[in-house]
C-alpha atoms as a PDB file:
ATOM      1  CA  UNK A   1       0.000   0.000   0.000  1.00  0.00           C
ATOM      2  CA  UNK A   2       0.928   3.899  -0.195  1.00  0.00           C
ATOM      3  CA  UNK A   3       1.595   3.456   3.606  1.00  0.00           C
ATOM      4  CA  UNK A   4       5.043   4.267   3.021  1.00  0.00           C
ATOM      5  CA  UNK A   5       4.464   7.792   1.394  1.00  0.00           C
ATOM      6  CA  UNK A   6       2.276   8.559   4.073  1.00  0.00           C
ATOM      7  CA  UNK A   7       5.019   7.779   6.924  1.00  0.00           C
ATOM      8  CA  UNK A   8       7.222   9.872   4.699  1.00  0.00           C
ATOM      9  CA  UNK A   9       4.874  12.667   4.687  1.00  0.00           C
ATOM     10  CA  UNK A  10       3.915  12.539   8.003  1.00  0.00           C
ATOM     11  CA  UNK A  11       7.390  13.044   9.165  1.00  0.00           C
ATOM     12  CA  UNK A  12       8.130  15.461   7.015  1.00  0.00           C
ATOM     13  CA  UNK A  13       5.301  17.862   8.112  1.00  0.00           C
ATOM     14  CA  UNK A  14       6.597  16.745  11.330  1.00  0.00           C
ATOM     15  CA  UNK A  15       9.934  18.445  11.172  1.00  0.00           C
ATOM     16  CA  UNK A  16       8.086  21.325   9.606  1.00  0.00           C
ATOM     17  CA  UNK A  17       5.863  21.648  12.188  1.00  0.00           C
ATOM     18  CA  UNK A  18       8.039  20.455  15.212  1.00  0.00           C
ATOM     19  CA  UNK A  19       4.531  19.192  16.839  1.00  0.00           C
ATOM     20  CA  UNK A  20       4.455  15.305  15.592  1.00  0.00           C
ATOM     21  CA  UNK A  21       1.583  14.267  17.580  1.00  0.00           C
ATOM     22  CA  UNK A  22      -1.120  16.838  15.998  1.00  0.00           C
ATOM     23  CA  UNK A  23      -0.015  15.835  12.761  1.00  0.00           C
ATOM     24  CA  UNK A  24      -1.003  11.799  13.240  1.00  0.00           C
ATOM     25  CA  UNK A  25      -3.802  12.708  14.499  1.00  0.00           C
ATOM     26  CA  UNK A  26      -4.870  14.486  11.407  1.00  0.00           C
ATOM     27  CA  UNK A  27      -3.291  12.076   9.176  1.00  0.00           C
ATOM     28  CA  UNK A  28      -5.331   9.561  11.220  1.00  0.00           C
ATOM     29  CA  UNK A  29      -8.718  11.327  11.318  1.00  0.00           C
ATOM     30  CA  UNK A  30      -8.248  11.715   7.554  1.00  0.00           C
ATOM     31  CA  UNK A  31      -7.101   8.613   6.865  1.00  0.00           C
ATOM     32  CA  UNK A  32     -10.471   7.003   8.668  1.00  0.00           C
ATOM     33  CA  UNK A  33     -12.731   9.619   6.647  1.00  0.00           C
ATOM     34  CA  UNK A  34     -11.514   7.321   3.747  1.00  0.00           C
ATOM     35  CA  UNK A  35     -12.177   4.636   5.204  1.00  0.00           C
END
């Protein structure tokens, strides 16, 4: 799956960010809305 890229991504906006935790949780409540 595109898991991968999404780790990658989340990371990324991770380091932009410097606040990891807020991040997964939007990449989580998004990632459910597709689901």
């Amino acid at each position: 799956m595109m898991w991968r890229l999404v780790r990658s991504r989340i990371l990324m906006m991770a380091q932009k960010r410097k606040n990891i935790w807020r991040v997964i949780l939007e990449h989580y409540l998004s990632f459910s809305a597709l689901v």
